[in-house]
Protein backbone atom coordinates (compact mmCIF):
# COMPACT_ATOMS: atom_id res chain seq x y z
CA UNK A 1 0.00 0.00 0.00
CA UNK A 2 1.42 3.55 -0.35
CA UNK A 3 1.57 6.23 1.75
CA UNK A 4 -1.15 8.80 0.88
CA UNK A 5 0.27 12.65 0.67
CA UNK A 6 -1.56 14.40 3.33
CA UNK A 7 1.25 15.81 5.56
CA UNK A 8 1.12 14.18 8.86
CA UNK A 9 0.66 15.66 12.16
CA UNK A 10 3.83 15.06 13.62
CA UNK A 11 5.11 17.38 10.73
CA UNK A 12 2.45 19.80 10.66
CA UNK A 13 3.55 20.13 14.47
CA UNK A 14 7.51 20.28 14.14
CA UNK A 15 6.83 23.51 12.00
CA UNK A 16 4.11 25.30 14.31
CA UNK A 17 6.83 24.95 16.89
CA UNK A 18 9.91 26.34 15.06
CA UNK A 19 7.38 28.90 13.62
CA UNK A 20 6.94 30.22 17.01
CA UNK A 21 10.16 29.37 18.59
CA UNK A 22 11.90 32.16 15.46
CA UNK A 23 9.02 34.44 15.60
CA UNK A 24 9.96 34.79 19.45
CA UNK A 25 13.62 34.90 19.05
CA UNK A 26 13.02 37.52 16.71
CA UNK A 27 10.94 39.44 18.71
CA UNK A 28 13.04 39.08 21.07
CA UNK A 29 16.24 40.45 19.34
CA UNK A 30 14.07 43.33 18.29
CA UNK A 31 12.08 44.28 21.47
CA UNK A 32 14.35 42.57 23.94
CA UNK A 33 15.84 43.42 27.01
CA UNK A 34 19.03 43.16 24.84
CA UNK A 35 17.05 43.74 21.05
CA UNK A 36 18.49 46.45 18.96
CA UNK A 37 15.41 49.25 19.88
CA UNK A 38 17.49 48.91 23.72
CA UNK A 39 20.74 49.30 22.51
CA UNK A 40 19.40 52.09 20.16
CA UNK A 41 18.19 53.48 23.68
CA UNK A 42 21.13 52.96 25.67
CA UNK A 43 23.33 54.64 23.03
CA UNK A 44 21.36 57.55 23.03
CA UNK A 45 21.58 58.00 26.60
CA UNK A 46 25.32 57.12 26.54
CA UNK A 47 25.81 60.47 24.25
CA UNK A 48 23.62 62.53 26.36
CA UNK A 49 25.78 61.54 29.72
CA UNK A 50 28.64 62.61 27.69
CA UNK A 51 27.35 66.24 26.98
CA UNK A 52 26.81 65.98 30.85
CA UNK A 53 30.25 65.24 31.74
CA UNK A 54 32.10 67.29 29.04
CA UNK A 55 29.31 70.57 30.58
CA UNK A 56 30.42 69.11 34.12
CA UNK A 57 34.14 69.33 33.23
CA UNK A 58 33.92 73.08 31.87
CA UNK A 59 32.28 73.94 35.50
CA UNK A 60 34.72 72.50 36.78
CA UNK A 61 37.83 73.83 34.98
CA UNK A 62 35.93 77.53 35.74
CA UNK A 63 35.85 76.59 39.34
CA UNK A 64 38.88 75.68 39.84
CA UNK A 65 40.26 78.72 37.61
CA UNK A 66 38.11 80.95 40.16
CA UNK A 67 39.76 79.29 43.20
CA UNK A 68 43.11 79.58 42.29
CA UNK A 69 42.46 83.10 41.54
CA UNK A 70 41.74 83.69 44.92
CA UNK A 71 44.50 81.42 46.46
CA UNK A 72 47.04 83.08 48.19
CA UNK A 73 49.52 82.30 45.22
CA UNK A 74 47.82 84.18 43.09
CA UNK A 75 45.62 87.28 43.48
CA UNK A 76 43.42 88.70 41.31
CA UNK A 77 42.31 92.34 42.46
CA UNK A 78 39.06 92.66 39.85
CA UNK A 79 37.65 89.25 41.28
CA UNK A 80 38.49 89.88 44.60
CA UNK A 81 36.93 93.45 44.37
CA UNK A 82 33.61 91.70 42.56
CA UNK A 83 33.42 88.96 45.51
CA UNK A 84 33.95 91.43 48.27
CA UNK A 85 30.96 93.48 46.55
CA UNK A 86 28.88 90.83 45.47
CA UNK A 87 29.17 88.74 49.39
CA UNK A 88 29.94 91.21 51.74
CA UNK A 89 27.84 94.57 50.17
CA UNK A 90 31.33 96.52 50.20
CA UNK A 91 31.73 99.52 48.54
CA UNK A 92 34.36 102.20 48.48
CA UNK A 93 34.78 105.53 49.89
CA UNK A 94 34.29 107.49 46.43
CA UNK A 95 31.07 105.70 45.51
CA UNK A 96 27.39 106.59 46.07
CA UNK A 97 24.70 103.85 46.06
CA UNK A 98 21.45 104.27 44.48
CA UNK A 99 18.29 102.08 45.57
C-alpha cells in the first residue's frame, strides 16, 4: 500500500513549533531586554551623559580657575573686588549707592 500525501501531524507540528520558537527569538532580538530598539536606547543615553560630563568638566575647569584666583599664590584684584561686593555689600569711599 502507499503512503497517501496528506502531511502528517507530527510534521504539521515540528513547524508550528519552530514557527513560534523564530518568531519569538526575533521578537526578542528586536524588542528585547538586549534587542536592537534597547541598545538604540542605551546609546542615546550614553551620548547625552557625555554632553553631561564634558558641561560638568567646563564647571569644573571655571571653578577651579576661580579658586586659584583667589588662592594666596595668586591674586586677582578685579575678582576679589567683585566677591567682596557681590558677598559682603562693600563699597568704596568714592562711591554713592542708588536704591
Amino acid at each position: 500500500m502507499s503512503r497517501s500525501s496528506k502531511p502528517s501531524i507530527g510534521s504539521f507540528t515540528f513547524f508550528v513549533v519552530a514557527f513560534a520558537l523564530g518568531a519569538y527569538f526575533t521578537f526578542a532580538a528586536v524588542q528585547g531586554d538586549f534587542g536592537l530598539f534597547r541598545r538604540v536606547e542605551i546609546q542615546a543615553e550614553a551620548e547625552e551623559l557625555r554632553l553631561d560630563l564634558d558641561r560638568l568638566n567646563l564647571e569644573i575647569a571655571e571653578i577651579e580657575n576661580l579658586t586659584h584666583r583667589l588662592s594666596d599664590d595668586y591674586l586677582d584684584l578685579d575678582l576679589l573686588d567683585e566677591q567682596a561686593r557681590a558677598v559682603l555689600g562693600l563699597l568704596r569711599a568714592d562711591e554713592i549707592v542708588i536704591q
